[in-house]
N, C-alpha and C. Protein backbone atom coordinates (compact mmCIF):
# COMPACT_ATOMS: atom_id res chain seq x y z
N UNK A 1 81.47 150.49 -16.80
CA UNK A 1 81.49 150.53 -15.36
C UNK A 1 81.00 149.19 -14.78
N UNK A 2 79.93 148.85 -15.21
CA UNK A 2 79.22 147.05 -14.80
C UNK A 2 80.49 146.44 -15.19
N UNK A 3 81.12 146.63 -16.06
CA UNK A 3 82.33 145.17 -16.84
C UNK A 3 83.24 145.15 -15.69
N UNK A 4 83.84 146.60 -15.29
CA UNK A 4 84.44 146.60 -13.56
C UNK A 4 84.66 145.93 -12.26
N UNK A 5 83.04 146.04 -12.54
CA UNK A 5 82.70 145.37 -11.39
C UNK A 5 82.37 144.05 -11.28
N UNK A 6 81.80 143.78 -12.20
CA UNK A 6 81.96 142.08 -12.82
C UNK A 6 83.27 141.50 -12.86
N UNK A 7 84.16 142.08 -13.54
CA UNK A 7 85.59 141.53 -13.39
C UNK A 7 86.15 141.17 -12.08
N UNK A 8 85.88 142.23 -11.09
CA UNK A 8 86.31 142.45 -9.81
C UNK A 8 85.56 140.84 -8.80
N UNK A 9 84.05 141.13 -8.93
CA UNK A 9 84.08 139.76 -8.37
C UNK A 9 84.24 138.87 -8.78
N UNK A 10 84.50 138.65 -9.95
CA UNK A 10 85.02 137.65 -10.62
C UNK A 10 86.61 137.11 -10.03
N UNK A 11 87.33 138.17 -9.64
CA UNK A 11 88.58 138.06 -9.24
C UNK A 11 88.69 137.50 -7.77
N UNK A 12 87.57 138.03 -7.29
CA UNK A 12 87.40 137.87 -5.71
C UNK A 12 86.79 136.50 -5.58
N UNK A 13 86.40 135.92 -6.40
CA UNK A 13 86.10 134.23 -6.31
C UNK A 13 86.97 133.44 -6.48
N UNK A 14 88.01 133.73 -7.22
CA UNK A 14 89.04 133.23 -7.87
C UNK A 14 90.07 133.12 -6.72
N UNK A 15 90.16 134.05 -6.16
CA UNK A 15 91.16 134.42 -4.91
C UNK A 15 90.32 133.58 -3.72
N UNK A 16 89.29 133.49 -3.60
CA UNK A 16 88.53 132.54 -2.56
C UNK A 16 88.78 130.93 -2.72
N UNK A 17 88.52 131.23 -4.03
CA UNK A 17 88.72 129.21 -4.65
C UNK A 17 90.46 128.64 -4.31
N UNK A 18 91.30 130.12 -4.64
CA UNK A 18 92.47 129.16 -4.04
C UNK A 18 92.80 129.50 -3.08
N UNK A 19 92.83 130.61 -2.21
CA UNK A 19 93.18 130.50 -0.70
C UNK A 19 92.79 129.21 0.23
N UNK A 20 91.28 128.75 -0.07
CA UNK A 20 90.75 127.29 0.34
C UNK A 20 91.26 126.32 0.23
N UNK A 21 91.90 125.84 -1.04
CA UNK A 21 92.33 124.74 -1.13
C UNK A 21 94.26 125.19 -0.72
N UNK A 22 94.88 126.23 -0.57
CA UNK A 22 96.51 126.16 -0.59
C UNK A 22 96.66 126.25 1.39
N UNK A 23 95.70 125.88 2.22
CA UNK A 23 96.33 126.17 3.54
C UNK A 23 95.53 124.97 4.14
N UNK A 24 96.38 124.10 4.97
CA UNK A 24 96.15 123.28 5.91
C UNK A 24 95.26 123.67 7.00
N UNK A 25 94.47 123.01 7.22
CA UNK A 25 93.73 123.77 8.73
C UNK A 25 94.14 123.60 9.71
N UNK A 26 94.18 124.29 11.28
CA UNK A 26 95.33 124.25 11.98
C UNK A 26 95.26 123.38 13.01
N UNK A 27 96.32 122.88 14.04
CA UNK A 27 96.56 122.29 15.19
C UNK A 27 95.57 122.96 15.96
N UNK A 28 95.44 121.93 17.07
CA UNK A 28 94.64 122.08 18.16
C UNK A 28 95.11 123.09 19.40
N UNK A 29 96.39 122.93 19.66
CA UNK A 29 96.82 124.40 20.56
C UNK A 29 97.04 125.59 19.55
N UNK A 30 97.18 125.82 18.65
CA UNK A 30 97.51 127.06 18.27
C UNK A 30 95.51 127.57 17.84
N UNK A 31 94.66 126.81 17.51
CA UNK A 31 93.56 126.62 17.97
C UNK A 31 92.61 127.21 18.90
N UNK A 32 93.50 126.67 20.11
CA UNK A 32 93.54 126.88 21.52
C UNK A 32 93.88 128.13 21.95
N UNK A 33 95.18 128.72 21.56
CA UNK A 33 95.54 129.82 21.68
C UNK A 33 95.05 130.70 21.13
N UNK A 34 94.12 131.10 19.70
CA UNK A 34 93.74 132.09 19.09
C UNK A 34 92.33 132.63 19.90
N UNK A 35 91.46 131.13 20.74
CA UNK A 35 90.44 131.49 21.29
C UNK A 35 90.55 132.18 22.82
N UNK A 36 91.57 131.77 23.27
CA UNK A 36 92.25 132.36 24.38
C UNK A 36 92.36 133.89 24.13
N UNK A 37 93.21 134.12 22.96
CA UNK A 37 93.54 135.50 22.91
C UNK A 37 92.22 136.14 22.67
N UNK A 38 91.12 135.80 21.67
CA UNK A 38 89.74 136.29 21.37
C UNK A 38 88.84 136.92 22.29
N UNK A 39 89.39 135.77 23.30
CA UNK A 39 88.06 135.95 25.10
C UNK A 39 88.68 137.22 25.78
N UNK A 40 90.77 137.02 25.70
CA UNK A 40 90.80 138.18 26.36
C UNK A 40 90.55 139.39 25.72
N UNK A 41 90.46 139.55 24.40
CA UNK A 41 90.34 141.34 24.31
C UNK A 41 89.08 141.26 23.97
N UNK A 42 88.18 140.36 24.25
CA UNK A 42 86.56 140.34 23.96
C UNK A 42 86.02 140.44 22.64
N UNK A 43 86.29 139.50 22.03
CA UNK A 43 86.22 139.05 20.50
C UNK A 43 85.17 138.09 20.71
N UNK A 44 83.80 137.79 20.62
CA UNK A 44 82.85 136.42 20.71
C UNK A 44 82.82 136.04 19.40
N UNK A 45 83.25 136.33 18.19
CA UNK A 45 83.07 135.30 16.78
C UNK A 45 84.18 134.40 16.79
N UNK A 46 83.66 133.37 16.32
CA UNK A 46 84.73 132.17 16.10
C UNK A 46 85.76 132.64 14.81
N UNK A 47 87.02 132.60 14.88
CA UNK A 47 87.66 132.86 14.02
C UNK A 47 88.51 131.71 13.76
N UNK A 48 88.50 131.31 12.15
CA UNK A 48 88.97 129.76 11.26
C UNK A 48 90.79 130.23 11.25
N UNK A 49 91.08 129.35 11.61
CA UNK A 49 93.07 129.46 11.27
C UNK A 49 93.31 128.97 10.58
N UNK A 50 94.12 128.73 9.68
CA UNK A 50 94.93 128.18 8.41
C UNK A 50 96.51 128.64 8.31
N UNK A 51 97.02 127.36 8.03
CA UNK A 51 98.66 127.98 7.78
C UNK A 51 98.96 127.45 6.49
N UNK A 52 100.10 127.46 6.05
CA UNK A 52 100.63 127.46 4.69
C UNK A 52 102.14 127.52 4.81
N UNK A 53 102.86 126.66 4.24
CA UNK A 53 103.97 127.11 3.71
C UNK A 53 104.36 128.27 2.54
N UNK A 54 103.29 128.71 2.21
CA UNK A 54 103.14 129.35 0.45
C UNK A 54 103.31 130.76 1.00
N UNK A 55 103.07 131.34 2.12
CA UNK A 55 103.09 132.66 2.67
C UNK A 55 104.23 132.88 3.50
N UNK A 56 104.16 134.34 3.81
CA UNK A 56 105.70 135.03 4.82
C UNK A 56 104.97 135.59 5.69
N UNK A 57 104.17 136.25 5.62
CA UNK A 57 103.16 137.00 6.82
C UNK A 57 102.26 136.43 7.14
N UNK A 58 101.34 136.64 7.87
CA UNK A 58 99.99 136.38 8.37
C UNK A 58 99.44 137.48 8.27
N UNK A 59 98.05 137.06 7.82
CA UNK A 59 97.06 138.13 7.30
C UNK A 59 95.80 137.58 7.71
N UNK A 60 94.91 138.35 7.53
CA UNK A 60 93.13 138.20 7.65
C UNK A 60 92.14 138.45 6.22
N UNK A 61 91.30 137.42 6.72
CA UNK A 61 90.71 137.81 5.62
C UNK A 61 89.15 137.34 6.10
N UNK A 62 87.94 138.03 5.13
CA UNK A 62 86.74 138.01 5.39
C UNK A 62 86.09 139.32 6.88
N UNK A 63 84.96 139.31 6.22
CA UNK A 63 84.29 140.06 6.86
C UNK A 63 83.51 139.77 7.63
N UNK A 64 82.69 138.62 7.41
CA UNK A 64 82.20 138.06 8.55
C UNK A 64 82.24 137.14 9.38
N UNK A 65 83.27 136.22 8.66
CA UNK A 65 83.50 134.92 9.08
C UNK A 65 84.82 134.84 8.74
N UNK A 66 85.59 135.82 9.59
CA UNK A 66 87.15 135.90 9.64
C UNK A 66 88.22 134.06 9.38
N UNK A 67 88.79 134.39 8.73
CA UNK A 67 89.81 133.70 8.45
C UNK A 67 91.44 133.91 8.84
N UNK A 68 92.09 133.66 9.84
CA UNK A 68 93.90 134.01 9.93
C UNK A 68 94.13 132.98 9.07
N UNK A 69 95.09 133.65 8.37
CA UNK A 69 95.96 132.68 7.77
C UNK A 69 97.47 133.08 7.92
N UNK A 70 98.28 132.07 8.20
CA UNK A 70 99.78 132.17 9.25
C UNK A 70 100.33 130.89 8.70
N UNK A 71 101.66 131.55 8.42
CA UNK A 71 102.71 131.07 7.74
C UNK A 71 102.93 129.85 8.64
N UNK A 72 103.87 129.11 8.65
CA UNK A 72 104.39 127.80 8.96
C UNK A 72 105.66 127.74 9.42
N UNK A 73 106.50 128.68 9.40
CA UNK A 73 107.91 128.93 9.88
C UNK A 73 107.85 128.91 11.25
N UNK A 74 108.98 128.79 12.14
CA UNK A 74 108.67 128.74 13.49
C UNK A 74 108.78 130.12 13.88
N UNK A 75 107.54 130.54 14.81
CA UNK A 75 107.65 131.36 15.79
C UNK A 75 107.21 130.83 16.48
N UNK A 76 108.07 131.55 17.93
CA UNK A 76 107.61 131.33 19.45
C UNK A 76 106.39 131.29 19.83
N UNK A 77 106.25 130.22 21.10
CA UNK A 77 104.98 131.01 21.58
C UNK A 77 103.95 132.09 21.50
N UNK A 78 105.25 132.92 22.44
CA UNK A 78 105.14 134.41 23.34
C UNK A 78 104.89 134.89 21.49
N UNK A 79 105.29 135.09 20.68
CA UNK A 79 105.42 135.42 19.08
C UNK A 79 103.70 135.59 18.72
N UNK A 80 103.84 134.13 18.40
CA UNK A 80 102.14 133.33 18.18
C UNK A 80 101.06 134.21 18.46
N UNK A 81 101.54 134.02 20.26
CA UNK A 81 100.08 135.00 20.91
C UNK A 81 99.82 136.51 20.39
N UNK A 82 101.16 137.24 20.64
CA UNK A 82 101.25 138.59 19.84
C UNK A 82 100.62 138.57 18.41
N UNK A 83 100.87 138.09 17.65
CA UNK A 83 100.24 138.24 16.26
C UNK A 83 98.95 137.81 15.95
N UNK A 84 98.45 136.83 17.24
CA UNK A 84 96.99 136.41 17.41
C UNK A 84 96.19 137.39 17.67
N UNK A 85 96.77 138.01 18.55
CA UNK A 85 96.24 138.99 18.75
C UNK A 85 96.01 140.35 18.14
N UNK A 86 97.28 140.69 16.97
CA UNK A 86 97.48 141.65 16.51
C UNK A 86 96.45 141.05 15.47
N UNK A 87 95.98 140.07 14.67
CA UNK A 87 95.00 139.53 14.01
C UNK A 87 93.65 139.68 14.57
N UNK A 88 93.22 139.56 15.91
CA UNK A 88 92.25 139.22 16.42
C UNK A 88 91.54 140.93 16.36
N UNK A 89 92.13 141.85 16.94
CA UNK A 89 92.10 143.31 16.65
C UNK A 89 91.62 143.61 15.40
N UNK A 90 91.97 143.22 14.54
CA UNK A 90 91.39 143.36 13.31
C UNK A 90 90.28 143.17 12.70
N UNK A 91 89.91 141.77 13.37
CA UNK A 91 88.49 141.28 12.86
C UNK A 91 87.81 141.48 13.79
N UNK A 92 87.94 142.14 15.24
CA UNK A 92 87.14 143.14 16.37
C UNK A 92 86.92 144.33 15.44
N UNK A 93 88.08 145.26 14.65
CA UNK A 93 87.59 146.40 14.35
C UNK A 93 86.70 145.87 12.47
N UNK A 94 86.33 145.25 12.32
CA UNK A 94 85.94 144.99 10.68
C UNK A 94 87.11 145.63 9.95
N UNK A 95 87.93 145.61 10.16
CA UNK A 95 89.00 145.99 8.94
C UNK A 95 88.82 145.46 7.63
N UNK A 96 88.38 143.92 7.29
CA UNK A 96 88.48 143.67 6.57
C UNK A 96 87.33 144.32 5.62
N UNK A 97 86.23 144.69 6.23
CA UNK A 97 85.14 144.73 5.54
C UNK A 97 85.38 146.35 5.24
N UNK A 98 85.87 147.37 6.35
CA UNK A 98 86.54 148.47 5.47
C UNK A 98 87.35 148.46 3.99
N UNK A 99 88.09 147.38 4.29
CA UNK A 99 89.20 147.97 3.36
C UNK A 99 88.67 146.90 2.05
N UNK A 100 87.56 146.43 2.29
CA UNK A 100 86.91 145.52 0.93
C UNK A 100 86.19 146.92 0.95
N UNK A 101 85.68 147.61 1.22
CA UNK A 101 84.72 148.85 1.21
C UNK A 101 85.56 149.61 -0.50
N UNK A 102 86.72 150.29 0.18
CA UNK A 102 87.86 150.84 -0.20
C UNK A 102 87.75 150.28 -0.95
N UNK A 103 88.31 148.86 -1.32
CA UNK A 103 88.79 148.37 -2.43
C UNK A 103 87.51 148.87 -3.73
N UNK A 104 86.50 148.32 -3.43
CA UNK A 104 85.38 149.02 -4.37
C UNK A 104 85.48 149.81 -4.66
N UNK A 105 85.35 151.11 -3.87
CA UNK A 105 85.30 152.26 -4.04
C UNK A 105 86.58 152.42 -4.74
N UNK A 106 87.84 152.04 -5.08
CA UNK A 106 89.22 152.79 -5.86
C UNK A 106 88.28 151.66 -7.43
N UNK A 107 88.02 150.66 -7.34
CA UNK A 107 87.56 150.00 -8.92
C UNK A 107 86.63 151.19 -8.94
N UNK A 108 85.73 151.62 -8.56
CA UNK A 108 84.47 152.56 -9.39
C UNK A 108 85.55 153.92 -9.69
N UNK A 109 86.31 154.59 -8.76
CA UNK A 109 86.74 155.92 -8.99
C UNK A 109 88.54 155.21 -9.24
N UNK A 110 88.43 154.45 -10.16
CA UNK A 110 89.59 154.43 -10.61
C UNK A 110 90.90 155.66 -11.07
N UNK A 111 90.12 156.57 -11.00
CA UNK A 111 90.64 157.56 -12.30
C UNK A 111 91.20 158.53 -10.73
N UNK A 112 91.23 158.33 -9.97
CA UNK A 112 91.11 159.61 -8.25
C UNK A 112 92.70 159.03 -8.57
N UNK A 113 93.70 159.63 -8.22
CA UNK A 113 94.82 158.92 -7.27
C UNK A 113 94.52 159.65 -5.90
N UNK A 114 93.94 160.77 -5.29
CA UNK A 114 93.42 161.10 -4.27
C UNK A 114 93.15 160.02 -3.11
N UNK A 115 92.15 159.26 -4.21
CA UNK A 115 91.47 157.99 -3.52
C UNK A 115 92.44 156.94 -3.33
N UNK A 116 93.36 157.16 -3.95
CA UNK A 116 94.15 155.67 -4.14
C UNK A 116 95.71 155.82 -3.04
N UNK A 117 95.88 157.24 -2.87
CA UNK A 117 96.71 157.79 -1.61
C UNK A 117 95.98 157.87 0.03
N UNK A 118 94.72 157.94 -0.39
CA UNK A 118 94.01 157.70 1.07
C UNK A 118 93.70 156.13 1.32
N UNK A 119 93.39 155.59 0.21
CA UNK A 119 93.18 153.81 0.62
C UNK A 119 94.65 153.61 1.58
N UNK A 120 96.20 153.82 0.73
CA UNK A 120 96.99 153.29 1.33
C UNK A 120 97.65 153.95 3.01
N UNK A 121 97.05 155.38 3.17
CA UNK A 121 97.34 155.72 4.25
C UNK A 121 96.38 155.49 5.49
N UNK A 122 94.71 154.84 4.70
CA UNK A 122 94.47 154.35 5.48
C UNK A 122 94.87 152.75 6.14
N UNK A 123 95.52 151.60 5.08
CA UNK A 123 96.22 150.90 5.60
C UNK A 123 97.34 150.86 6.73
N UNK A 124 97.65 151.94 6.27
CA UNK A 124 99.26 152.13 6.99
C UNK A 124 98.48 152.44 8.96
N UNK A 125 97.93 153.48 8.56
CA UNK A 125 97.06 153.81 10.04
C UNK A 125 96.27 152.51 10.56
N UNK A 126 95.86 151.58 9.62
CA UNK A 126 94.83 150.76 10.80
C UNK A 126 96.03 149.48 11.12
N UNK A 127 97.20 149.31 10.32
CA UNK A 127 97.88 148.45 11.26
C UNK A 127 98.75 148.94 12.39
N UNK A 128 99.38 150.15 12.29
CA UNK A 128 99.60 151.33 13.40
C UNK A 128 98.73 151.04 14.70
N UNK A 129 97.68 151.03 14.51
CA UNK A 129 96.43 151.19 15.47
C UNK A 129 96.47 149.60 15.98
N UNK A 130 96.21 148.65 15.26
CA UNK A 130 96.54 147.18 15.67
C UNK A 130 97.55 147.00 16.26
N UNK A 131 98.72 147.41 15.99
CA UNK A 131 99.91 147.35 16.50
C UNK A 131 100.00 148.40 18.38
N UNK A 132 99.63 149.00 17.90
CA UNK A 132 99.49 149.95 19.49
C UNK A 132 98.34 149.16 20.17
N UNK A 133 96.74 148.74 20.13
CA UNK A 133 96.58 147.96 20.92
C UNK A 133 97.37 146.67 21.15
N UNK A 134 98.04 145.74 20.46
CA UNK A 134 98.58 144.80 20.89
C UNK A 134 99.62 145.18 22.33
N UNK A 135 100.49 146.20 21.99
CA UNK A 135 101.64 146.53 23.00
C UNK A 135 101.21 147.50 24.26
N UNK A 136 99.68 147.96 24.21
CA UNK A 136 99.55 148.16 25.24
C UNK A 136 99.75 147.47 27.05
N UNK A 137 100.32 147.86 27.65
CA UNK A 137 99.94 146.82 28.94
C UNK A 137 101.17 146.18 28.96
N UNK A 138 102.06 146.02 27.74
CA UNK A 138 103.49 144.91 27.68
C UNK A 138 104.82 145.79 28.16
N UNK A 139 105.24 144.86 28.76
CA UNK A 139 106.81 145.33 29.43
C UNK A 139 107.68 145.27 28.35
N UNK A 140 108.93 145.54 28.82
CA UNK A 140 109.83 145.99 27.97
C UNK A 140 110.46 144.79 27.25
N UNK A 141 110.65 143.65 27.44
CA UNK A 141 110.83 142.54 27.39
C UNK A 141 109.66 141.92 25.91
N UNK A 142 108.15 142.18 25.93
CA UNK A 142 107.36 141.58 25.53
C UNK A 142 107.77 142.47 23.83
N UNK A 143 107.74 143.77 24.43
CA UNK A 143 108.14 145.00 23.34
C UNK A 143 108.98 144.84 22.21
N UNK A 144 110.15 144.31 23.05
CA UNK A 144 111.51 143.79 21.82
C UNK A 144 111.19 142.81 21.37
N UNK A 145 110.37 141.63 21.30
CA UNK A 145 109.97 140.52 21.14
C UNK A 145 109.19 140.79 20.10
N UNK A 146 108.39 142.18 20.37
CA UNK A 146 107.33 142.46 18.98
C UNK A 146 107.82 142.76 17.97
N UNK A 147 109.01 143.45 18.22
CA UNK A 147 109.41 144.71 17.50
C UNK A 147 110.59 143.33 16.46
N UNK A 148 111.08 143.08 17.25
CA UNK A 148 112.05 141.50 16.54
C UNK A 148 111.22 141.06 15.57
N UNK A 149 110.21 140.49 16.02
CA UNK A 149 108.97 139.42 15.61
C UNK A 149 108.99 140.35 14.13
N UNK A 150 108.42 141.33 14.29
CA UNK A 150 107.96 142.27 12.62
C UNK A 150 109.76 142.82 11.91
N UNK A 151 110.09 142.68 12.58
CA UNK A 151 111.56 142.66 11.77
C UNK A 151 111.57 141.43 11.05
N UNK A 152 111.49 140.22 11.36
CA UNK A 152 111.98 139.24 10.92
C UNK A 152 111.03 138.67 9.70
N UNK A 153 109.68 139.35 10.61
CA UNK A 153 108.71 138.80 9.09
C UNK A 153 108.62 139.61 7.66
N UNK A 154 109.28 141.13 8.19
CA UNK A 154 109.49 142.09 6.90
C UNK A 154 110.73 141.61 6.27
N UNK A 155 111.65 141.00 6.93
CA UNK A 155 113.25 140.39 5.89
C UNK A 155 112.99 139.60 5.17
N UNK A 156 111.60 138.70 5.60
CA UNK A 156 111.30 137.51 5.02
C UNK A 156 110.33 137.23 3.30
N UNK A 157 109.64 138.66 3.39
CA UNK A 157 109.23 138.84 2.14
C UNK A 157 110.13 139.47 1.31
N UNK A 158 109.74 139.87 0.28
CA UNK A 158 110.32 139.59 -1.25
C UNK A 158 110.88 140.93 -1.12
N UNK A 159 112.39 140.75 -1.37
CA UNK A 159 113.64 142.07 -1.64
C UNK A 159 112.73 143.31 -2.17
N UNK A 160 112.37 143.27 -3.51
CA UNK A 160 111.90 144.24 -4.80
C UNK A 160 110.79 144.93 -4.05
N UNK A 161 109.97 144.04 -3.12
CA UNK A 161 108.76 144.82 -2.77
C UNK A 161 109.27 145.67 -1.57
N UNK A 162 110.81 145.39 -0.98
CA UNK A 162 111.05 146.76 0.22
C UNK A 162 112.31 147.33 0.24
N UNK A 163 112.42 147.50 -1.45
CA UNK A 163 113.58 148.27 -2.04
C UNK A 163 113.49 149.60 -1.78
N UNK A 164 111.96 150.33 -1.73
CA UNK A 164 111.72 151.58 -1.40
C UNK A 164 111.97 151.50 0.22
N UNK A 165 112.26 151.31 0.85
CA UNK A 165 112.54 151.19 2.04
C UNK A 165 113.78 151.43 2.43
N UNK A 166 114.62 150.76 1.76
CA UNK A 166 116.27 150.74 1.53
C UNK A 166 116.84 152.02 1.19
N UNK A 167 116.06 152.85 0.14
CA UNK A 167 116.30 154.27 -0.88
C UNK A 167 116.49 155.41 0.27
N UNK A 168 115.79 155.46 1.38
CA UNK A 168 115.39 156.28 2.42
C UNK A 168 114.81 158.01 1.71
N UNK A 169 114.27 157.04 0.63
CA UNK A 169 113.16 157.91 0.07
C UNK A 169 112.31 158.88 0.84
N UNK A 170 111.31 157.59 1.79
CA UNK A 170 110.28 157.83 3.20
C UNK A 170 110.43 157.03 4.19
N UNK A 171 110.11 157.28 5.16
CA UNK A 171 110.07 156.49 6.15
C UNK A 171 109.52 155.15 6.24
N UNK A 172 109.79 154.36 6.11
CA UNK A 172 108.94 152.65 6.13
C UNK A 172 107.99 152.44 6.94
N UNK A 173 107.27 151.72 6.71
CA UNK A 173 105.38 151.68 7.70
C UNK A 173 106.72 151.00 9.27
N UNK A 174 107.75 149.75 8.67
CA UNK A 174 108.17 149.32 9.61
C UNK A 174 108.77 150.00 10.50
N UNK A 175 109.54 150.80 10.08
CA UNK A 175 110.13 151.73 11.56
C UNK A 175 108.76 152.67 11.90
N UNK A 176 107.85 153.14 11.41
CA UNK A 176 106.79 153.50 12.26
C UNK A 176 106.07 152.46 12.85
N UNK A 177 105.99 151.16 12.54
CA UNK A 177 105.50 150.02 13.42
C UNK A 177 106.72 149.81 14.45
N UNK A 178 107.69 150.11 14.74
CA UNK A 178 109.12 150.05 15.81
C UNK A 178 108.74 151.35 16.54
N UNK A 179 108.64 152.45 16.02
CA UNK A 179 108.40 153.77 16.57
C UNK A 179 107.16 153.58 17.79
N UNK A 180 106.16 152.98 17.62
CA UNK A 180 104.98 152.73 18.66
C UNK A 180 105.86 152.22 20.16
């Protein structure tokens, strides 16, 4: 059980050492814009940006000292701010530090798939939830723009990983992220 958990942060340093060195740190308006979006939904921690060519999504990371990290492809503006925001929500609610919670908890009770069906439905629900505060308050106009925006960044990752999607096995997190 110690070898587990040793391994685990062992892994989690490893994943720290190169996320650091593979992303550029960012421009001064997009900068600009993440602290903008922060003040309006009342976020006071400074949050670090980083982009990369090496990624398709934008994601978060850290628990206390949030990190975005955002791809390099062009999106819009109006795009930008939306996903700043849909980021910024995140490290308002500690997501990250939940779902590092989670992550522990499935290494110790490895053996649950119980546990390992609730980790991922709790994923599915807290970007649901990110996603509905972002589009609160937005016109119809801002809406299709979102809904585009996460279309284009789900085409953009890797075929194999949204083959189950294609099967119409279940419903995709993405058309329940369109469904909001």
């Amino acid at each position: 059980m110690l070898g587990i958990i040793i391994l685990g942060f062992i892994q989690y340093r490893k994943e720290k050492k190169v996320l650091r060195f593979l992303f550029d740190y960012s421009e001064q308006m997009q900068e600009y814009e993440l602290n903008r979006v922060c003040n309006e939904i009342g976020y006071k921690k400074a949050i670090e940006f980083r982009q990369s060519d090496l990624i398709d999504i934008p994601f978060t990371t850290g628990c206390f000292k949030p990190i975005i990290y955002f791809p390099k492809f062009g999106i819009y503006a109006a795009g930008q701010k939306l996903i700043f925001k849909h980021e910024a929500y995140h490290c308002k609610a500690y997501d990250c530090l939940y779902r590092k919670i989670l992550f522990w908890i499935n290494v110790l009770y490895w053996f649950n798939p119980f546990l390992r069906i609730f980790t991922e439905y709790f994923v599915e629900i807290n970007e649901l939830a990110c996603d509905e505060r972002v589009l609160e308050g937005l016109d119809k106009k801002d809406l299709y723009h979102y809904a585009k925006l996460l279309a284009v960044m789900e085409c953009q990752t890797d075929f194999l990983k949204n083959a189950v999607f294609l099967t119409g096995y279940k419903k995709s997190l993405l058309e329940r992220r369109l469904e909001c």
